[in-house]
PDB file of N, CA and C in Angstrom:
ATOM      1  N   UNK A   1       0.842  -1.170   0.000  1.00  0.00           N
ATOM      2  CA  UNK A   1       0.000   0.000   0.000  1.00  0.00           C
ATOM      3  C   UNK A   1       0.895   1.243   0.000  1.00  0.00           C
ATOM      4  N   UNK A   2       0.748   2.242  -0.901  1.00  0.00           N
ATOM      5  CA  UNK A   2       1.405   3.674  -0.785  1.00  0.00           C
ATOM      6  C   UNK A   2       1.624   4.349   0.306  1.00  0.00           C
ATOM      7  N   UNK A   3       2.361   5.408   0.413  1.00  0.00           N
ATOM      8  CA  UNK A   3       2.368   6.402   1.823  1.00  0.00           C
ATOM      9  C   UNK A   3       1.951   7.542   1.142  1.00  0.00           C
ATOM     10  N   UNK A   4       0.933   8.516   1.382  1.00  0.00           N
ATOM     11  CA  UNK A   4       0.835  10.033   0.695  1.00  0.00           C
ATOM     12  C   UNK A   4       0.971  10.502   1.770  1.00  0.00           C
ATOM     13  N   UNK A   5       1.238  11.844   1.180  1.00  0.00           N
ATOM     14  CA  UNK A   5       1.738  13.276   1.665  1.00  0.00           C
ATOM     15  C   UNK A   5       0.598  13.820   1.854  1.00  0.00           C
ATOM     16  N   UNK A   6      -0.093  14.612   3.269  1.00  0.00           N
ATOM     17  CA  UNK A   6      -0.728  15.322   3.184  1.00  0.00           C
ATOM     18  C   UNK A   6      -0.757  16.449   4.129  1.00  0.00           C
ATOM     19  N   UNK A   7      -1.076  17.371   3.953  1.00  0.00           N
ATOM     20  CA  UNK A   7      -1.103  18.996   4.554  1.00  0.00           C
ATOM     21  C   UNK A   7      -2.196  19.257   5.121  1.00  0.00           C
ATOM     22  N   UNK A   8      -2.585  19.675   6.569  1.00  0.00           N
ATOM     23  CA  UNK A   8      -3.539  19.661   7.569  1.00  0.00           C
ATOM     24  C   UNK A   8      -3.668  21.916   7.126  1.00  0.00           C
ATOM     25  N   UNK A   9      -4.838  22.089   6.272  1.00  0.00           N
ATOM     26  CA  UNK A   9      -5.385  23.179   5.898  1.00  0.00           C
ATOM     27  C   UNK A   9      -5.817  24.022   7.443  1.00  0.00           C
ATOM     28  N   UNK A  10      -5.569  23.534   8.564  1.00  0.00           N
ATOM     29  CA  UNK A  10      -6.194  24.450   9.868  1.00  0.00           C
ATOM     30  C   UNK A  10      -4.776  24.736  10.150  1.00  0.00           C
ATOM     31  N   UNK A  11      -3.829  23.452  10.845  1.00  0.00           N
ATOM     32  CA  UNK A  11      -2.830  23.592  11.239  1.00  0.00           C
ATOM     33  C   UNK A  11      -1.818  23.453  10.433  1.00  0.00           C
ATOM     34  N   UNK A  12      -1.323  23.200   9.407  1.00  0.00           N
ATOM     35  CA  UNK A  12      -0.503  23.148   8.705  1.00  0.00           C
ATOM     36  C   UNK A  12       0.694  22.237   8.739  1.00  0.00           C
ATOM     37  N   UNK A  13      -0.191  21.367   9.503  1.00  0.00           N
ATOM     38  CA  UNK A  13       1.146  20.209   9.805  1.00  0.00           C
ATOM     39  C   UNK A  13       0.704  19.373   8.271  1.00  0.00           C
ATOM     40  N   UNK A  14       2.492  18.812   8.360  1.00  0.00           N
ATOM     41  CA  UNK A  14       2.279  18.049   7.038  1.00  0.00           C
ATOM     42  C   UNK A  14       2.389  16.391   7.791  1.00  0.00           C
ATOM     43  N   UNK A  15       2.311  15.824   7.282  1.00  0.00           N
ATOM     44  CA  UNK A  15       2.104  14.197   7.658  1.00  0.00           C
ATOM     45  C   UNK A  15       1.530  13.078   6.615  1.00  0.00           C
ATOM     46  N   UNK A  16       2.003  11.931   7.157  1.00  0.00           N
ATOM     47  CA  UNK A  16       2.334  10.535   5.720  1.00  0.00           C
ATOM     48  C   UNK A  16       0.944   9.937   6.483  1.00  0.00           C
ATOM     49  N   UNK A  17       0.196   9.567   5.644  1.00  0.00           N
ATOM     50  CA  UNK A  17      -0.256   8.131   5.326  1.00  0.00           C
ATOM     51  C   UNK A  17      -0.627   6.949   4.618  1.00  0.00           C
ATOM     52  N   UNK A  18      -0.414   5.784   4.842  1.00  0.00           N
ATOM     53  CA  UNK A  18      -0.584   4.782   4.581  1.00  0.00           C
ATOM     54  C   UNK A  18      -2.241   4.121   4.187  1.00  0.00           C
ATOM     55  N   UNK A  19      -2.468   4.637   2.630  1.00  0.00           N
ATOM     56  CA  UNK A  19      -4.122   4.416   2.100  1.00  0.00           C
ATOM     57  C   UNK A  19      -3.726   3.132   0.901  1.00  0.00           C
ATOM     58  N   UNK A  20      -4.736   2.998   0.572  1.00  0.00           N
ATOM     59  CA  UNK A  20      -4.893   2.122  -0.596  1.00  0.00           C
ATOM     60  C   UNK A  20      -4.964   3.141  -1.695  1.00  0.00           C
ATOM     61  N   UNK A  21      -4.412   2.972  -3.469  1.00  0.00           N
ATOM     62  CA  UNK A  21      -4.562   4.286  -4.113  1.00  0.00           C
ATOM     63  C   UNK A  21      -5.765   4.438  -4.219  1.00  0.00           C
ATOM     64  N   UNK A  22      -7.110   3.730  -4.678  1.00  0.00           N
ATOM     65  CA  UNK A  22      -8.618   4.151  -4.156  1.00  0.00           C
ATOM     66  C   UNK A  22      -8.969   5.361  -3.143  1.00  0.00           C
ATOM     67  N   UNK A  23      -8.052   5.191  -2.182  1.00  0.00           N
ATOM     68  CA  UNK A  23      -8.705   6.065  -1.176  1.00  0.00           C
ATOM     69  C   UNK A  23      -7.447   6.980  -1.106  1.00  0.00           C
ATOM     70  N   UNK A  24      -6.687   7.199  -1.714  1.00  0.00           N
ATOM     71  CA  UNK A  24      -5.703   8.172  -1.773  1.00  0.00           C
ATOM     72  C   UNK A  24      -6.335   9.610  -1.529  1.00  0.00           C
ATOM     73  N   UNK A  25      -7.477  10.527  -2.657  1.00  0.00           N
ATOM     74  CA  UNK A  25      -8.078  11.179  -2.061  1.00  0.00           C
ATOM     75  C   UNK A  25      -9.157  11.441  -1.226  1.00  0.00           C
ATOM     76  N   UNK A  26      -9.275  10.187  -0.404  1.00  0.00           N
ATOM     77  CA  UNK A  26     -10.656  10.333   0.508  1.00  0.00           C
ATOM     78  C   UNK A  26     -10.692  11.399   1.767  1.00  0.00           C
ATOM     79  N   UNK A  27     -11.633  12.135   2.164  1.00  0.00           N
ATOM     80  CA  UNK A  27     -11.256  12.463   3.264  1.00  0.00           C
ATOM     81  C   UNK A  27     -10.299  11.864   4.648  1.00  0.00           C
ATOM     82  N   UNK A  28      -9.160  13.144   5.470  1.00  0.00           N
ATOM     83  CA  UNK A  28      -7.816  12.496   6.025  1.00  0.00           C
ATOM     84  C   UNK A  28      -8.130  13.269   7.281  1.00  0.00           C
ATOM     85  N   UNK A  29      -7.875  12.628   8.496  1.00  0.00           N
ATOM     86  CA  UNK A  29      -7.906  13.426   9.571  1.00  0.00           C
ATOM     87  C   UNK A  29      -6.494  13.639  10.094  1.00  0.00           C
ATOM     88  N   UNK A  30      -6.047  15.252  10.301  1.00  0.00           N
ATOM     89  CA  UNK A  30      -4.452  15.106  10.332  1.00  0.00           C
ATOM     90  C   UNK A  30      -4.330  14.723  11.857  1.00  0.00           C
ATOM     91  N   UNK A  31      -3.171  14.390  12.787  1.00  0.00           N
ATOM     92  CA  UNK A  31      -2.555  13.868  14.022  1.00  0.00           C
ATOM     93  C   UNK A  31      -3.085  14.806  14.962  1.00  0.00           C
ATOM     94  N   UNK A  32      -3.621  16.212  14.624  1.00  0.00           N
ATOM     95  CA  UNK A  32      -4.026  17.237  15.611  1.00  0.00           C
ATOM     96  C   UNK A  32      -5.779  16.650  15.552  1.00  0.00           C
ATOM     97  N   UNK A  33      -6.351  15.974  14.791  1.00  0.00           N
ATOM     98  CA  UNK A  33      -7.428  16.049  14.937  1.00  0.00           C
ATOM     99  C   UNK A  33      -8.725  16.877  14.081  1.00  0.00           C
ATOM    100  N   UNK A  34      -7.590  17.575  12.846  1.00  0.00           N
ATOM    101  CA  UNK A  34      -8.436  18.270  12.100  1.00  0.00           C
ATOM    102  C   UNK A  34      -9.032  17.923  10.892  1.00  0.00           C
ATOM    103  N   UNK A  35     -10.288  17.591  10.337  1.00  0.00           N
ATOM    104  CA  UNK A  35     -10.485  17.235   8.978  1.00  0.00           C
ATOM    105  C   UNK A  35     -10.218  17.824   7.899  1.00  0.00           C
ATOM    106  N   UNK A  36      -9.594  19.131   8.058  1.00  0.00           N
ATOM    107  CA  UNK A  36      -9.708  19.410   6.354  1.00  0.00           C
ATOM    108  C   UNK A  36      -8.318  19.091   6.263  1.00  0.00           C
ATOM    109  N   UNK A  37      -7.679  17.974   5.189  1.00  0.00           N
ATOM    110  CA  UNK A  37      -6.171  18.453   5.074  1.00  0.00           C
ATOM    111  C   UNK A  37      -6.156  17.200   3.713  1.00  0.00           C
ATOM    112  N   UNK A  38      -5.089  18.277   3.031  1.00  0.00           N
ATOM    113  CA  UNK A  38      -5.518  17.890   1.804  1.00  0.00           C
ATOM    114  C   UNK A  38      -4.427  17.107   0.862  1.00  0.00           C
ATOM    115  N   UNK A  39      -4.203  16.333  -0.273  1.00  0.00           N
ATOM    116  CA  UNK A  39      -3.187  15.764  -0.627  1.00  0.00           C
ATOM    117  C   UNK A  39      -2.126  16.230  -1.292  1.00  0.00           C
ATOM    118  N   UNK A  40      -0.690  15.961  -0.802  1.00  0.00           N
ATOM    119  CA  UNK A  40       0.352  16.618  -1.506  1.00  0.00           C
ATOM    120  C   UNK A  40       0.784  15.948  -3.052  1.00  0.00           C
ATOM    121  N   UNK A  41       1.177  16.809  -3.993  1.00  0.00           N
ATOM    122  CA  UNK A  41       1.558  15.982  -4.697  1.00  0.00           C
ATOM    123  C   UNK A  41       3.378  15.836  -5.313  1.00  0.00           C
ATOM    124  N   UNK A  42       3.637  14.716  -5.118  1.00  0.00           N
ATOM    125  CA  UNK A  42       4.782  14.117  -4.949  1.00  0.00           C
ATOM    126  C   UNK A  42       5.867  15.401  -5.967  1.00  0.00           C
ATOM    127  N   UNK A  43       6.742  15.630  -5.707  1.00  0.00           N
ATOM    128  CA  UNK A  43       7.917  16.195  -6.475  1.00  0.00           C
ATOM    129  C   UNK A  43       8.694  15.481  -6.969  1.00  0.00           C
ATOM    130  N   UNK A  44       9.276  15.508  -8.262  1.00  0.00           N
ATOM    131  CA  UNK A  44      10.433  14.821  -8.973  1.00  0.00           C
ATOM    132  C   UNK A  44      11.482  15.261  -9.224  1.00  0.00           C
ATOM    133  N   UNK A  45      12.632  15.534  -9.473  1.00  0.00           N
ATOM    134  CA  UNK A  45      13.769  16.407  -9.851  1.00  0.00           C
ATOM    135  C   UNK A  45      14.278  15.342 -10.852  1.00  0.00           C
ATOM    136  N   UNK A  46      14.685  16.482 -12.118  1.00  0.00           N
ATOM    137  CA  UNK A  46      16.061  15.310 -12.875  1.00  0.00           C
ATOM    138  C   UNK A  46      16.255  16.262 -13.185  1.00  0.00           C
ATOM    139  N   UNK A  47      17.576  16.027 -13.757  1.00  0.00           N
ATOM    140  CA  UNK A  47      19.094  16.604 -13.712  1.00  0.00           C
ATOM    141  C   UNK A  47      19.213  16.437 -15.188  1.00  0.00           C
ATOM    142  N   UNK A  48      19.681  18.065 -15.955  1.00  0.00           N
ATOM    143  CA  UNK A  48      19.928  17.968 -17.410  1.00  0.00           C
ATOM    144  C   UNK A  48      21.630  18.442 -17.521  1.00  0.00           C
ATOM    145  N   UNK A  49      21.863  18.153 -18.739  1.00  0.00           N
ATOM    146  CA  UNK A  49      23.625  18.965 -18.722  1.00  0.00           C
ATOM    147  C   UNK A  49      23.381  20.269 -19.406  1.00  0.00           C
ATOM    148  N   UNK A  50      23.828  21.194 -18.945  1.00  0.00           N
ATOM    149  CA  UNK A  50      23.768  22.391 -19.709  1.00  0.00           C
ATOM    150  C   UNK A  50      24.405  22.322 -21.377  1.00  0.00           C
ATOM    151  N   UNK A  51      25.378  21.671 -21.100  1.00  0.00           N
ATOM    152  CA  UNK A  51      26.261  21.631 -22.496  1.00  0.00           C
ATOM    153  C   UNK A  51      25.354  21.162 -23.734  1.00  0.00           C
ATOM    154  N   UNK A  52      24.648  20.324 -23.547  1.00  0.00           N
ATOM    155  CA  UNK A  52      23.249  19.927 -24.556  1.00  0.00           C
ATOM    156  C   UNK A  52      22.018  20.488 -25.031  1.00  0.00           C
ATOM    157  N   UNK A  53      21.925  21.692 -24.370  1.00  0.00           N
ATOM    158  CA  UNK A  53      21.148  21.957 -24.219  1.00  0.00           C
ATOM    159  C   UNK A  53      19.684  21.560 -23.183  1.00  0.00           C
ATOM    160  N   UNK A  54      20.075  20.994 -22.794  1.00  0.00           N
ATOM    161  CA  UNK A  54      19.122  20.333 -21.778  1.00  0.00           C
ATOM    162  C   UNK A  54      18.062  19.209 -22.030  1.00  0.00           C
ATOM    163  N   UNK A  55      18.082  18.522 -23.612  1.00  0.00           N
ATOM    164  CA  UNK A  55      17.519  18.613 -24.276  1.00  0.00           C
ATOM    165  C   UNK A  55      17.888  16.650 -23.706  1.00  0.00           C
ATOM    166  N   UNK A  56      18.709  16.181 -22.954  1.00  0.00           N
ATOM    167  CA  UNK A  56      18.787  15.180 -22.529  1.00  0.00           C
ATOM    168  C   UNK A  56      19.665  14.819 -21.332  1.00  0.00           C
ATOM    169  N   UNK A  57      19.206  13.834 -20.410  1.00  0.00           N
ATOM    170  CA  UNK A  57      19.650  13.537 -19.470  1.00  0.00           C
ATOM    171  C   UNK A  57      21.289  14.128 -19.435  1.00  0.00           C
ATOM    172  N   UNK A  58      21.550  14.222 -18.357  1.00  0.00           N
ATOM    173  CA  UNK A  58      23.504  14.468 -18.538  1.00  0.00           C
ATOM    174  C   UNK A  58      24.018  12.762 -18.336  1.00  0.00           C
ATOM    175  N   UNK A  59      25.292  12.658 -18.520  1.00  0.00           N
ATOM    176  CA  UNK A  59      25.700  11.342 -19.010  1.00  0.00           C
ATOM    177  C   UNK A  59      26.455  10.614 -17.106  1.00  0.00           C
ATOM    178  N   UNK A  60      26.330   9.385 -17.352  1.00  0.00           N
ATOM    179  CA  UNK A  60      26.770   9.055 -15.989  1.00  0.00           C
ATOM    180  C   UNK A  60      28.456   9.453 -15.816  1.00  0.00           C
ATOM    181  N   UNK A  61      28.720   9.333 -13.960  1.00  0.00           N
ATOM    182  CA  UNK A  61      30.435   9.657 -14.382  1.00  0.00           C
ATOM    183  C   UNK A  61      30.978   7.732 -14.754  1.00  0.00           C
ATOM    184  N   UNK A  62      32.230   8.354 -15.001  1.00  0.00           N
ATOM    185  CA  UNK A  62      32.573   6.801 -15.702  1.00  0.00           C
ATOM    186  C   UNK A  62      33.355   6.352 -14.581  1.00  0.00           C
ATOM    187  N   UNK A  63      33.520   5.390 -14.623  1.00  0.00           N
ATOM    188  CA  UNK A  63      33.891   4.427 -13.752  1.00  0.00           C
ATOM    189  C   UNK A  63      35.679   3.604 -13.576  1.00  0.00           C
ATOM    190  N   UNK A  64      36.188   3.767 -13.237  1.00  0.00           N
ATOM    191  CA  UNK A  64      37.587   3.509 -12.762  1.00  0.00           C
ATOM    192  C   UNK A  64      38.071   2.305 -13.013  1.00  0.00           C
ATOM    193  N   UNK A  65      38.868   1.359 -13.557  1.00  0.00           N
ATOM    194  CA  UNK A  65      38.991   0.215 -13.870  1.00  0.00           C
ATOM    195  C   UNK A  65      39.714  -0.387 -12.601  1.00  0.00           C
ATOM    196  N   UNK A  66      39.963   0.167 -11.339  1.00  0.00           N
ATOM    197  CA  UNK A  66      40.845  -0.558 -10.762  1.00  0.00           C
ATOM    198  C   UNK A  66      39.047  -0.356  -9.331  1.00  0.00           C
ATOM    199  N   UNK A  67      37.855  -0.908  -9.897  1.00  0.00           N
ATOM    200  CA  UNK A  67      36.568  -1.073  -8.898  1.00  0.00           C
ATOM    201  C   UNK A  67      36.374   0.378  -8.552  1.00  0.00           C
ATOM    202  N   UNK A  68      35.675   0.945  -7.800  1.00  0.00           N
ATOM    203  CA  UNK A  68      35.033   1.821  -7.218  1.00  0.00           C
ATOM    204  C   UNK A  68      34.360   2.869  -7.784  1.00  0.00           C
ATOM    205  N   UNK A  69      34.101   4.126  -7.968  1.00  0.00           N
ATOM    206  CA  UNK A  69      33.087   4.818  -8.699  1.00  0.00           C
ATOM    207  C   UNK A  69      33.625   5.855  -9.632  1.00  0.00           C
ATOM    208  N   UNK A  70      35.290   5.417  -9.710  1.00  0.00           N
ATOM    209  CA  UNK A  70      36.152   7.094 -10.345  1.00  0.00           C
ATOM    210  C   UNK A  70      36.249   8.454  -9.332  1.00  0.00           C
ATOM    211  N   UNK A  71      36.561   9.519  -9.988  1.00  0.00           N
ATOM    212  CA  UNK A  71      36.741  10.582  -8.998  1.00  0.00           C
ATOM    213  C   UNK A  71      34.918  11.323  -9.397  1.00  0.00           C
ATOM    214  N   UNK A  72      34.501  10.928  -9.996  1.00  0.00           N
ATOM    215  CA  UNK A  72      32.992  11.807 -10.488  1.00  0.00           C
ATOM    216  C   UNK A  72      32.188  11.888  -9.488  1.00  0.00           C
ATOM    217  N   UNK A  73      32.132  11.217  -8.203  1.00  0.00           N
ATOM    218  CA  UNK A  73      31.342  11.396  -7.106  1.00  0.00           C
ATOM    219  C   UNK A  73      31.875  12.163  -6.277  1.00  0.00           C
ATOM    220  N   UNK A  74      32.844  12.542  -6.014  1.00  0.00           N
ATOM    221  CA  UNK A  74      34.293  12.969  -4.756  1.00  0.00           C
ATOM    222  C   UNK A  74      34.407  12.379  -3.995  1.00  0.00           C
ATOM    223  N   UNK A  75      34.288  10.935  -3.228  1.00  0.00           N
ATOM    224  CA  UNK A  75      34.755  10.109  -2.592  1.00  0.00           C
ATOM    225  C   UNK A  75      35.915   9.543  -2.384  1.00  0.00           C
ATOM    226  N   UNK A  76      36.602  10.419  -3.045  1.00  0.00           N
ATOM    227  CA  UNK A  76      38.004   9.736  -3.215  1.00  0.00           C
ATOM    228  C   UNK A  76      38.723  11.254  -2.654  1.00  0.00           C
TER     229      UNK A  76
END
């Protein structure tokens, strides 16, 4: 079963629950006890390369032949 995001419209607390997607927008009572609070909707981020125009993903860093991830993460 999903977790949604939802925002308590009196108090403004935000808080997760655990619905079936059916009842994703059913009425939610937030942790203070208030009924109106309403559903968030999820955010995504991706990441373009400028050099392309943006016009596609940017490319992964490459990878080091002696195992580990190269210097493209800074872990090293």
């Amino acid at each position: 079963m999903p977790i949604y995001e939802y925002r308590c419209l009196d108090c403004e607390t935000v808080f997760e629950q655990r619905r079936s997607m059916a009842d994703a927008d059913a009425a939610v009572t937030c942790p203070d006890g208030h009924s109106r609070a309403k559903r968030l909707l999820p955010m995504f981020a991706s990441a373009r390369s400028a050099s392309n125009g943006g016009s596609s993903p940017a490319p992964a860093p490459m990878r080091s032949m002696g195992g580990g991830c190269g210097s493209g993460c800074g872990c090293h």
